[in-house]
N, C-alpha and C. Protein backbone atom coordinates (compact mmCIF):
# COMPACT_ATOMS: atom_id res chain seq x y z
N UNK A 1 7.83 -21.98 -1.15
CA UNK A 1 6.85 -21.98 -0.10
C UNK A 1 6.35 -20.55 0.09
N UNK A 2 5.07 -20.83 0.56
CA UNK A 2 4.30 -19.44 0.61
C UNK A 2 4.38 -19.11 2.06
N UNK A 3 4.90 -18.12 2.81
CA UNK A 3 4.72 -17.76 3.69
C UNK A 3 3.57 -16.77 4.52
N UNK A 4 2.83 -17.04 4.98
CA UNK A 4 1.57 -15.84 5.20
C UNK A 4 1.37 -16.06 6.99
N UNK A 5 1.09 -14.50 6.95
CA UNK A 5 1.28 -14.75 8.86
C UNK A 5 0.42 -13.18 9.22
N UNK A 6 0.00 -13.14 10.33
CA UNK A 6 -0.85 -12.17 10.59
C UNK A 6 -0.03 -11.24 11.50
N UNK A 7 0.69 -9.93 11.35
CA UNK A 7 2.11 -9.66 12.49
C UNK A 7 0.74 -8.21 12.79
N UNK A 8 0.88 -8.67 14.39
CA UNK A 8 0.41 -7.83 15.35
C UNK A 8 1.45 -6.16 15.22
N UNK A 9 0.81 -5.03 15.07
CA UNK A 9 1.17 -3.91 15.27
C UNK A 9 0.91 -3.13 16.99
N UNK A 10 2.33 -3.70 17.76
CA UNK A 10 2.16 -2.97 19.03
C UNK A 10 2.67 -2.08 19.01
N UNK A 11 3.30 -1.55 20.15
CA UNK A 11 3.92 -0.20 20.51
C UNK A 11 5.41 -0.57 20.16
N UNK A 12 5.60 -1.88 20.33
CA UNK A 12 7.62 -2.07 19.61
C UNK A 12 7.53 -2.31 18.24
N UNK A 13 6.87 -2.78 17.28
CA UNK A 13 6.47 -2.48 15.99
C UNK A 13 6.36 -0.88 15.85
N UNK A 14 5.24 -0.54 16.49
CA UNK A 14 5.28 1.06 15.96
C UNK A 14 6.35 2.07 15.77
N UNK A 15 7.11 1.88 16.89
CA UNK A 15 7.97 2.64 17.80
C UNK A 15 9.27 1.98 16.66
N UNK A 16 9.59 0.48 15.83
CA UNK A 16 10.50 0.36 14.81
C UNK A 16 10.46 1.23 13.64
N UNK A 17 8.49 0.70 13.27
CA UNK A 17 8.08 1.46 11.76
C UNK A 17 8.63 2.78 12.08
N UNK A 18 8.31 3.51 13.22
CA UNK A 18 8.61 5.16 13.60
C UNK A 18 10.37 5.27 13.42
N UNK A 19 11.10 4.48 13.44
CA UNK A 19 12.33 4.78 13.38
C UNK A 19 12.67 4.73 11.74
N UNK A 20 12.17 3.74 11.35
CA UNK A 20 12.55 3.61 10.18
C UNK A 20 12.16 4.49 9.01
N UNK A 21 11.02 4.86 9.60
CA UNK A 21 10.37 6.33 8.60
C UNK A 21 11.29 7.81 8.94
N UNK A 22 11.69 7.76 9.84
CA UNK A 22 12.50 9.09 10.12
C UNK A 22 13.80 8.69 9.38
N UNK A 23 14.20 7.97 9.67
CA UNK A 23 15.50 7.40 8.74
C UNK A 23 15.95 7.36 7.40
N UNK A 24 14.46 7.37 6.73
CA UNK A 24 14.56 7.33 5.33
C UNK A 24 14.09 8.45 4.86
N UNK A 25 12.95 9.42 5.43
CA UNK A 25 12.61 10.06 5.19
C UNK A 25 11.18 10.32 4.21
N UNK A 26 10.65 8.90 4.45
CA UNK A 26 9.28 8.89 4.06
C UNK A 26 7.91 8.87 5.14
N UNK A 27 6.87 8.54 4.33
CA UNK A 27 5.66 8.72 5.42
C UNK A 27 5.24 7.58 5.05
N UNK A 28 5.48 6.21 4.60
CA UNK A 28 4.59 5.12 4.23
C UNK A 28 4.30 4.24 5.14
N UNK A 29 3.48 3.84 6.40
CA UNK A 29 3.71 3.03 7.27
C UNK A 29 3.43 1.63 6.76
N UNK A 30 3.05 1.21 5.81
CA UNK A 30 2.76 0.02 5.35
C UNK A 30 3.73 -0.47 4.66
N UNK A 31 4.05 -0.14 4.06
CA UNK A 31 5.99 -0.38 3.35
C UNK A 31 6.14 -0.70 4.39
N UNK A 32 6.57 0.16 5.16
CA UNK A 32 7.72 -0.04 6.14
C UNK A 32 7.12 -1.05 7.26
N UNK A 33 6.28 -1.23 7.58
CA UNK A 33 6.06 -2.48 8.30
C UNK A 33 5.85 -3.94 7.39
N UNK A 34 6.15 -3.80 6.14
CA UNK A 34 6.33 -5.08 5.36
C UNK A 34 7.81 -5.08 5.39
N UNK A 35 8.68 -4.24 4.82
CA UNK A 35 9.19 -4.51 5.26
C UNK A 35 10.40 -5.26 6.46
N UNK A 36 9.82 -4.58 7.47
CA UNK A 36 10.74 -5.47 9.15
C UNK A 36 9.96 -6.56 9.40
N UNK A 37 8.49 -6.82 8.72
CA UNK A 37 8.04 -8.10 9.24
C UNK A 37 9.08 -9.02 7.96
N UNK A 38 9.29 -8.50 6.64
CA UNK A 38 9.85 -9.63 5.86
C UNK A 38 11.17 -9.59 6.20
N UNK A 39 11.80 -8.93 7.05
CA UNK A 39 13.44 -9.20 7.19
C UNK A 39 13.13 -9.79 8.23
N UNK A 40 12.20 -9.84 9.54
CA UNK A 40 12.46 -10.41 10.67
C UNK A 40 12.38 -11.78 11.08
N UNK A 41 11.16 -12.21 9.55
CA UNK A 41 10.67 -13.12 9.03
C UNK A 41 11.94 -14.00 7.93
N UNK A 42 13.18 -13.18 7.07
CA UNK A 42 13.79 -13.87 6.45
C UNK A 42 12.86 -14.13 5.15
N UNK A 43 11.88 -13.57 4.67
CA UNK A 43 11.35 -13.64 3.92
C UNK A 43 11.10 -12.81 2.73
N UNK A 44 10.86 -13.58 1.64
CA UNK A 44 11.20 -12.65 0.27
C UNK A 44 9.28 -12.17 0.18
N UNK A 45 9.34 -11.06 -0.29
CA UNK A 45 7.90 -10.20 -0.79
C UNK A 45 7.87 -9.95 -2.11
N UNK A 46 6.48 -10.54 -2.59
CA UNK A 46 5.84 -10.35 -3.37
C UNK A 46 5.29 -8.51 -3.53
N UNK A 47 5.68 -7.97 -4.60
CA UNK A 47 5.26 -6.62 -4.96
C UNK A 47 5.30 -5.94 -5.89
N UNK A 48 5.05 -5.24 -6.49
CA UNK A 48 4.29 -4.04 -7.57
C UNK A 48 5.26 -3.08 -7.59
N UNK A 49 6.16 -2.66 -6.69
CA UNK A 49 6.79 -2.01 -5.95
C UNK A 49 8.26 -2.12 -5.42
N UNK A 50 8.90 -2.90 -6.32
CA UNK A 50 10.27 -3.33 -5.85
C UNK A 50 11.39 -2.03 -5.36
N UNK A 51 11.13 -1.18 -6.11
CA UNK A 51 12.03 -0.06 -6.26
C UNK A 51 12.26 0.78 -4.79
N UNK A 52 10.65 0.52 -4.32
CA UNK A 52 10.90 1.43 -3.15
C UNK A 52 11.01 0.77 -1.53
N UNK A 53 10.23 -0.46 -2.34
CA UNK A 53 10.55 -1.61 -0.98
C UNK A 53 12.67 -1.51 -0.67
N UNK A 54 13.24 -1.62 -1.74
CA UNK A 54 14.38 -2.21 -1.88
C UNK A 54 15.24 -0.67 -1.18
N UNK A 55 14.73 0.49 -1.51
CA UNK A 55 15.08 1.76 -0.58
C UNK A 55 14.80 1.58 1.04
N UNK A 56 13.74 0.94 1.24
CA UNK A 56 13.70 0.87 2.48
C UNK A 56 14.46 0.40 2.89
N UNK A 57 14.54 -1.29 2.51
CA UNK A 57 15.59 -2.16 2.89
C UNK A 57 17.01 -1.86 3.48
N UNK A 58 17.21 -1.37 2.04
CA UNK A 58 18.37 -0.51 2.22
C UNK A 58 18.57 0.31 3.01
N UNK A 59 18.26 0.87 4.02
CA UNK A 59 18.74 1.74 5.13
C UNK A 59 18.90 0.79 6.29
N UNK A 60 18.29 -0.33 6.02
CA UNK A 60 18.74 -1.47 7.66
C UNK A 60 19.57 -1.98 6.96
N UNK A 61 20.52 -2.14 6.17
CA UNK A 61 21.50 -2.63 5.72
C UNK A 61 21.68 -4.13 5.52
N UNK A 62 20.08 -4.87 5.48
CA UNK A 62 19.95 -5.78 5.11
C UNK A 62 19.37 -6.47 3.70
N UNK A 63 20.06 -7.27 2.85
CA UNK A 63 19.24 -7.55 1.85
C UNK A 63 18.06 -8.19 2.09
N UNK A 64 16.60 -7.20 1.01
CA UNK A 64 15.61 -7.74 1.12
C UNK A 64 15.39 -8.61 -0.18
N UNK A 65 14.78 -10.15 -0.24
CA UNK A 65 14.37 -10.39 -1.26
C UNK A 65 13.40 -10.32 -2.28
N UNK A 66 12.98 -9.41 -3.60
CA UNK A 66 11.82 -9.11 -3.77
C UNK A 66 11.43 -9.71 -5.14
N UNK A 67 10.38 -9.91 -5.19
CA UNK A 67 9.84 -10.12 -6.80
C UNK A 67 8.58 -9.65 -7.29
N UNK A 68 8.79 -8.98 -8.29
CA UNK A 68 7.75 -8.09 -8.64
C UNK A 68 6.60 -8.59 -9.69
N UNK A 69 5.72 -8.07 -9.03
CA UNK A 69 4.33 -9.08 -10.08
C UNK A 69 3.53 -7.82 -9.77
């Protein structure tokens, strides 16, 4: 199943993405808000990009599921 959903960026989104970028030590806000929407969601991501999605992941200490196309 395809999951697709439109996730609103407020101030508790921001204020996560903002934690999670200091944490890892990057500047990508779009990663990183695919990220917490696909863990919050339980959902595996489609990406180009497995390598660095899966770094992100990795600092919330949750497995993300990814597949790369």
């Amino acid at each position: 199943m395809l999951f697709r959903s439109i996730e609103s960026f407020d101030e508790n989104t921001g204020r996560a993405v903002g934690r999670l970028l200091r944490d890892t030590g990057t500047s990508d806000v779009v990663d990183v808000h695919v990220v917490l929407t696909a863990l919050r969601h339980r959902a595996a991501v489609l990406t180009s990009d497995p390598d660095n999605l899966q770094r992100l992941a990795a600092t919330t200490k949750v497995r993300l599921q990814l597949h790369q196309v």
